[in-house]
C-alpha atoms as a PDB file:
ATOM      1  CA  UNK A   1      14.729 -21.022  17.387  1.00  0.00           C
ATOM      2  CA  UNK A   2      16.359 -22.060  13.840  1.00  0.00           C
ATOM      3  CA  UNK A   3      16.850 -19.035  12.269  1.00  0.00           C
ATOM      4  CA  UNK A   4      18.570 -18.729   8.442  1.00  0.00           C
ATOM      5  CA  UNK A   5      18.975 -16.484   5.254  1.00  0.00           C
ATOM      6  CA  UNK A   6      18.988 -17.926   2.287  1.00  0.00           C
ATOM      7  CA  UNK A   7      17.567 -17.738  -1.587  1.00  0.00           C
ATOM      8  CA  UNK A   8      14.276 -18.049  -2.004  1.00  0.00           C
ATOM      9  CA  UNK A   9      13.282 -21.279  -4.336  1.00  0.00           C
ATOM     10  CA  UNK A  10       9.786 -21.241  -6.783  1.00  0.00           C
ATOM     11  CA  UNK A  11       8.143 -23.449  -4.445  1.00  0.00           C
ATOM     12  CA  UNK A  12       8.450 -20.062  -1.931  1.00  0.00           C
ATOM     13  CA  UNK A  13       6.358 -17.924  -3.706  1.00  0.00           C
ATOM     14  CA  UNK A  14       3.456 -17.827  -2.704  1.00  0.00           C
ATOM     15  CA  UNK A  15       4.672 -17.976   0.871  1.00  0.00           C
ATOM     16  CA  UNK A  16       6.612 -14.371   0.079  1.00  0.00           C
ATOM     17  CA  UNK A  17       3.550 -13.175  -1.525  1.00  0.00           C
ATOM     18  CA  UNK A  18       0.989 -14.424   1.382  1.00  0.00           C
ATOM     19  CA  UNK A  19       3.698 -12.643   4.217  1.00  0.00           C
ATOM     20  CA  UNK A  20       4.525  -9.725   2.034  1.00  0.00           C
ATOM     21  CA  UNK A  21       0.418  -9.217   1.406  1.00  0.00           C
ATOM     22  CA  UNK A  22       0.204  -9.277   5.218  1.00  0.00           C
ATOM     23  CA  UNK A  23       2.533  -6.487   5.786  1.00  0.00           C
ATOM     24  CA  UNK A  24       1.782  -4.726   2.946  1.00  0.00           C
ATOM     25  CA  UNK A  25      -2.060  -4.335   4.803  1.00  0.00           C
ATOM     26  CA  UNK A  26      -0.389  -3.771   8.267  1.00  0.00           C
ATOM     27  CA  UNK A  27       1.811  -0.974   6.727  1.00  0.00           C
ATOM     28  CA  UNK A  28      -1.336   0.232   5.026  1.00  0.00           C
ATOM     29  CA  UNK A  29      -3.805   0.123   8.345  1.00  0.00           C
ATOM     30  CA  UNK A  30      -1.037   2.501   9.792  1.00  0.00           C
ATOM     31  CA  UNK A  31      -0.601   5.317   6.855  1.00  0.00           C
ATOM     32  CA  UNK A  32       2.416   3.670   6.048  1.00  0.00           C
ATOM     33  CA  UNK A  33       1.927   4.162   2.281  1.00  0.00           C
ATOM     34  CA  UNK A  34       5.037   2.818   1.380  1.00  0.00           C
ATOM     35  CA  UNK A  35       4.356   0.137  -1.369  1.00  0.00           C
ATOM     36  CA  UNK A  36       1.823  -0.011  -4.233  1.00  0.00           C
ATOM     37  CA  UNK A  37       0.697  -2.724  -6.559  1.00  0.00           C
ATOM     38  CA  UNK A  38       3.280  -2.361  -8.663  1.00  0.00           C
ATOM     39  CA  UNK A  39       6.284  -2.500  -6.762  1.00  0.00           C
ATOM     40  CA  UNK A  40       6.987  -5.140  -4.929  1.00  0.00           C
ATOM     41  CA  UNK A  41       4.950  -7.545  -7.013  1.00  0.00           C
ATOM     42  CA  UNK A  42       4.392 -11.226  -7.508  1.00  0.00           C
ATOM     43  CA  UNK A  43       6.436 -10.309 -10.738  1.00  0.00           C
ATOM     44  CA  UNK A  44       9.017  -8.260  -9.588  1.00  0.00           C
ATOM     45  CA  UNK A  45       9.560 -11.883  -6.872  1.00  0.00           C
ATOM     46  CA  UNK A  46       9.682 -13.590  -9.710  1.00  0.00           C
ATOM     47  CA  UNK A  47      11.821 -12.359 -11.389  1.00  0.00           C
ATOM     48  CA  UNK A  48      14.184 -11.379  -8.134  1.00  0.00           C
ATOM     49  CA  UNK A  49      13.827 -14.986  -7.703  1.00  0.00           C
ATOM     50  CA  UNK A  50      14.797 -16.363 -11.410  1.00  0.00           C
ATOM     51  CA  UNK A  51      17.868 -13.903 -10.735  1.00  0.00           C
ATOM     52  CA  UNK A  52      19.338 -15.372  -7.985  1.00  0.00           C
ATOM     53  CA  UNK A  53      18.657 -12.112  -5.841  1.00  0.00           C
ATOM     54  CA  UNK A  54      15.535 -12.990  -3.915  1.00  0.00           C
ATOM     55  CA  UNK A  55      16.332 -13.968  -0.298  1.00  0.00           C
ATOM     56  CA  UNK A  56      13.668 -15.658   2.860  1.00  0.00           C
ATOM     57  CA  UNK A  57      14.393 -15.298   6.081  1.00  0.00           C
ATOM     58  CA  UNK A  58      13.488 -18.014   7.618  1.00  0.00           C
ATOM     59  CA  UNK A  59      12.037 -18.981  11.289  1.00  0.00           C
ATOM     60  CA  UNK A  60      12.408 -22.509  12.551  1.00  0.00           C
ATOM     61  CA  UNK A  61      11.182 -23.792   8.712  1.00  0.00           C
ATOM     62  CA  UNK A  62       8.916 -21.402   8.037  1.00  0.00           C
ATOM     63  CA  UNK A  63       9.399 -17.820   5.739  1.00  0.00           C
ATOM     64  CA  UNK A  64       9.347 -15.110   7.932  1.00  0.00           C
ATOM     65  CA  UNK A  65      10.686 -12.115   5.691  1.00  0.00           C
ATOM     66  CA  UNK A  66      11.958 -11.717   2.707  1.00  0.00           C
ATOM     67  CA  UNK A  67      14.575  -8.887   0.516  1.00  0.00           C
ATOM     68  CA  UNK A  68      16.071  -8.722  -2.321  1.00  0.00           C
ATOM     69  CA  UNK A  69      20.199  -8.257  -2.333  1.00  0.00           C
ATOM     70  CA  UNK A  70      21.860  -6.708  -5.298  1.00  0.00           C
ATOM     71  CA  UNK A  71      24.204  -4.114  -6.816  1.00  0.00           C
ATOM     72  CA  UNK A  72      21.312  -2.053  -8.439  1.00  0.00           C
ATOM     73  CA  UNK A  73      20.424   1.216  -7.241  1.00  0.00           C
ATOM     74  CA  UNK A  74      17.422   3.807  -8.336  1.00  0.00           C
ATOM     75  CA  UNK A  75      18.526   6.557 -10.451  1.00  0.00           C
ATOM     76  CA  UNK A  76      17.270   8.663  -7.521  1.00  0.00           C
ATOM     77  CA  UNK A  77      20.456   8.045  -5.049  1.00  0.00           C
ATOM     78  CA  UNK A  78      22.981   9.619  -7.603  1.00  0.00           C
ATOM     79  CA  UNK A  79      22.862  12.628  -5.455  1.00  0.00           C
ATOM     80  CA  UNK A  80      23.569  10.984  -2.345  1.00  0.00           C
ATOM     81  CA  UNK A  81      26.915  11.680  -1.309  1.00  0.00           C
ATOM     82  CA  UNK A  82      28.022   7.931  -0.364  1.00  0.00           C
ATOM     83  CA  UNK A  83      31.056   7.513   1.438  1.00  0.00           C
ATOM     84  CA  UNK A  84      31.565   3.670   0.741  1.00  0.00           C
ATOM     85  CA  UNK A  85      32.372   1.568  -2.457  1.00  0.00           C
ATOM     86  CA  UNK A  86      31.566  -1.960  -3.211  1.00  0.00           C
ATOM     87  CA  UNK A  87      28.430  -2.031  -2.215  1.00  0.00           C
ATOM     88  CA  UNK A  88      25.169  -4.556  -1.902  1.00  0.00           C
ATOM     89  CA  UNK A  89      21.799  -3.029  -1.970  1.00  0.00           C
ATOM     90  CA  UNK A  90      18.738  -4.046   0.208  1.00  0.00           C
ATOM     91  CA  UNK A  91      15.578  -3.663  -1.688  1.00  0.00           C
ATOM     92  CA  UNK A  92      12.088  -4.598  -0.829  1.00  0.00           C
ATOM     93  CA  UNK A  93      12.747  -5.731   2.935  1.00  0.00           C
ATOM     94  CA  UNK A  94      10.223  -6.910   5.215  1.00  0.00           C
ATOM     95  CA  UNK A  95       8.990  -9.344   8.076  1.00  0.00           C
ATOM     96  CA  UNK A  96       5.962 -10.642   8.923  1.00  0.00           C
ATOM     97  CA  UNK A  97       4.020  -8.718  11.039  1.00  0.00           C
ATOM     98  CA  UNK A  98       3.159 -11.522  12.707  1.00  0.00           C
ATOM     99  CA  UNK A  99       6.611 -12.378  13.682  1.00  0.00           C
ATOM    100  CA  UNK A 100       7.448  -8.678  14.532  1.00  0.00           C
ATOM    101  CA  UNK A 101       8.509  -7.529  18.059  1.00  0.00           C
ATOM    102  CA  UNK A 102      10.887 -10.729  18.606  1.00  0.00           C
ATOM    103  CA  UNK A 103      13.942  -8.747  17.680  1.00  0.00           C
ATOM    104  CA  UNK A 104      13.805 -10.506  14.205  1.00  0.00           C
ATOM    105  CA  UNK A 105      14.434  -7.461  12.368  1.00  0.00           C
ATOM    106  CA  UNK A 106      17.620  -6.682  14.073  1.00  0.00           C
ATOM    107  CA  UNK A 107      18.613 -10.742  13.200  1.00  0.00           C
ATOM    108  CA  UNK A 108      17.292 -10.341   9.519  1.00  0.00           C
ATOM    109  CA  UNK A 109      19.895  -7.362   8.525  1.00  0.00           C
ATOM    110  CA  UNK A 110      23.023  -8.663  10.854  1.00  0.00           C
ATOM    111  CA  UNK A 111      22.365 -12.048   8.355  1.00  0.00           C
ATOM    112  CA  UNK A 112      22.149  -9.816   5.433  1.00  0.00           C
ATOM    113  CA  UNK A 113      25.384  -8.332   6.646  1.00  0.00           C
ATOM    114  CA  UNK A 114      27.275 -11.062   7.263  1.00  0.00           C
ATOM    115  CA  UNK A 115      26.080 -12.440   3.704  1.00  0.00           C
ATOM    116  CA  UNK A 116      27.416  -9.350   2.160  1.00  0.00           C
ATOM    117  CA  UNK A 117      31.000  -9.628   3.527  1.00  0.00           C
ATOM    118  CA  UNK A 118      31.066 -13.688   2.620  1.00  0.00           C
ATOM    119  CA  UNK A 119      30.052 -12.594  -0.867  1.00  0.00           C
ATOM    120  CA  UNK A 120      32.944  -9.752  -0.817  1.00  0.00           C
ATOM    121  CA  UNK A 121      30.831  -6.864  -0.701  1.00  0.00           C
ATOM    122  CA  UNK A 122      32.366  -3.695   1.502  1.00  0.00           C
ATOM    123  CA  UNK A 123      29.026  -1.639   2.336  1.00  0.00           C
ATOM    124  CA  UNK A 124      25.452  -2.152   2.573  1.00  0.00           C
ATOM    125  CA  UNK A 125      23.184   0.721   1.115  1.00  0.00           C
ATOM    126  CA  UNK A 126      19.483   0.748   1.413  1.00  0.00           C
ATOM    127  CA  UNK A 127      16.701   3.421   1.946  1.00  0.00           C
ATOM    128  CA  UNK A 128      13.769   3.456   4.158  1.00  0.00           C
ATOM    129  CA  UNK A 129      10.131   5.094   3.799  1.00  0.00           C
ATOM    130  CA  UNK A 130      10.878   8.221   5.916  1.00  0.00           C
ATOM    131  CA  UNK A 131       7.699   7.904   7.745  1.00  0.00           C
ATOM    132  CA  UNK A 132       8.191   4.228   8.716  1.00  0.00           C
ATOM    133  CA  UNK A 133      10.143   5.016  11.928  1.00  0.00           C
ATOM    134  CA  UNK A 134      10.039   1.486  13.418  1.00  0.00           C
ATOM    135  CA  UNK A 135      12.124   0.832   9.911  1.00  0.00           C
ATOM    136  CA  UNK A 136      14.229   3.941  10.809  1.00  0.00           C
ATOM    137  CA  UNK A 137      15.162   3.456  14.257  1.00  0.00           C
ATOM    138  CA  UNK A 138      15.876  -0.088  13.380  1.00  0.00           C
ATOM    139  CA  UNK A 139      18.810   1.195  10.586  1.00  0.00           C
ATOM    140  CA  UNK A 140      20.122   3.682  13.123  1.00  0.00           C
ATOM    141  CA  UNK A 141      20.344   1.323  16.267  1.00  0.00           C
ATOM    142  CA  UNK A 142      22.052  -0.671  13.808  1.00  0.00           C
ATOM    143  CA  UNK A 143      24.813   1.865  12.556  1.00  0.00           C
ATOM    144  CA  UNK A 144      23.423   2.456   9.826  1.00  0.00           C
ATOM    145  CA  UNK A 145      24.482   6.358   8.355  1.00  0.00           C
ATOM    146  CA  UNK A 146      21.568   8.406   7.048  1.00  0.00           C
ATOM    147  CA  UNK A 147      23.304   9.978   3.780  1.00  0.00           C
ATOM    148  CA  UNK A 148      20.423  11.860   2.613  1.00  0.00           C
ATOM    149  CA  UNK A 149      16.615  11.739   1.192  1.00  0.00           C
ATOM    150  CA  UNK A 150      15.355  11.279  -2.073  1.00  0.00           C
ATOM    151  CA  UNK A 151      11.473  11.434  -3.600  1.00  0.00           C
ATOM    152  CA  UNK A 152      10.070   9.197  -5.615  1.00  0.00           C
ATOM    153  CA  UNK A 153       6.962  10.763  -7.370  1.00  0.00           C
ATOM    154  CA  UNK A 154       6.092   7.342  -8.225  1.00  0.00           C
ATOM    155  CA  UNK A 155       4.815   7.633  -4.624  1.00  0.00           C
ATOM    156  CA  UNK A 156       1.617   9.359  -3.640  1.00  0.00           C
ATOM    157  CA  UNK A 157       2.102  12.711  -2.611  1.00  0.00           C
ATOM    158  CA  UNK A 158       3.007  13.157   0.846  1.00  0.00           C
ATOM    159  CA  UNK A 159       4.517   9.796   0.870  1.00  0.00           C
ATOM    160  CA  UNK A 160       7.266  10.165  -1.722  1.00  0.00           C
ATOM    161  CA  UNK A 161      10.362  10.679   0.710  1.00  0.00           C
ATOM    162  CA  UNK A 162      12.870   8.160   1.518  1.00  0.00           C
ATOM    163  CA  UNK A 163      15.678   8.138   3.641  1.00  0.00           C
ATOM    164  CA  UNK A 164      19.477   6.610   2.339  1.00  0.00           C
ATOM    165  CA  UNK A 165      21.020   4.530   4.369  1.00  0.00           C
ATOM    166  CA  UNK A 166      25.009   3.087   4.257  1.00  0.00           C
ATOM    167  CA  UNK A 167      26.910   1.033   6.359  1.00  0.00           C
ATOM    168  CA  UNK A 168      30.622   0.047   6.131  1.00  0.00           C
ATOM    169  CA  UNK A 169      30.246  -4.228   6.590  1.00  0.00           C
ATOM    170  CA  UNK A 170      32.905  -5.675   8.690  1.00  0.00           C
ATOM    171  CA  UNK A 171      33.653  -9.426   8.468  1.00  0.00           C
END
């Protein structure tokens, strides 16, 4: 199995939108309430994309995930007490579901790690739907520190806590 990260190109598009529709409905058919129709969207991949910052993680040729890597982070983590500088941020990560269960997930972030040191970057800061514990056990088996949860009421209620994430990236 060929497996690579790398920037997603226009002609990927669709391909991010037909995977990222998939397990958008899986997350959905299990409560998983974590994304709405406006965020991710086929604009907010666009313009990811356009910005360099739009990655595919891809499976002998084909997309099998996508995420976007970048220095922003919501307004909501400013309370987080972070413990590393020179960070990249993970937004927007996911994997087919069809592809899940083959220890891609675990493959996806060590490539997004190892991308991050190449580029320079010292930590890796993300945060996870606190009720998507495949997600969350996935982080923690990969030493990834919980730093604290933030809500975003953008959410539906019940489903508006997340849980930060850092990890120091070692080259």
């Amino acid at each position: 199995m060929k497996i690579q990260l790398r920037q997603a190109t226009k002609e990927q598009i669709d391909t991010i939108m037909d995977v990222y529709i998939r397990c958008k409905h899986d997350l959905d058919g299990k409560g998983l309430l974590q994304w709405n129709d406006n965020y991710p969207s086929s604009a907010y991949f666009k313009e990811e994309m356009d910005n360099g910052n739009l990655y595919v993680l891809m499976v002998d040729g084909e997309v099998a995930g996508s995420a976007t890597l970048n220095e922003w982070q919501s307004p909501e983590w400013s309370e987080i007490p972070w413990e590393h500088r020179n960070e990249w941020v993970i937004h927007a990560l996911f994997l087919d579901p069809l592809q899940q269960g083959k220890g891609l997930g675990t493959t996806f972030m060590k490539k997004c790690e190892e991308l991050a040191g190449e580029k320079g970057y010292e930590s890796i800061r993300l945060d996870a739907y606190s009720r998507n514990t495949g997600a969350n056990s996935l982080y923690e088996k990969l030493g990834y520190e919980y730093r604290g949860s933030v809500y975003f009421t953008s959410k539906p209620e019940g489903h508006q806590e997340y849980r930060c994430y850092e990890k120091a990236v070692t080259l």
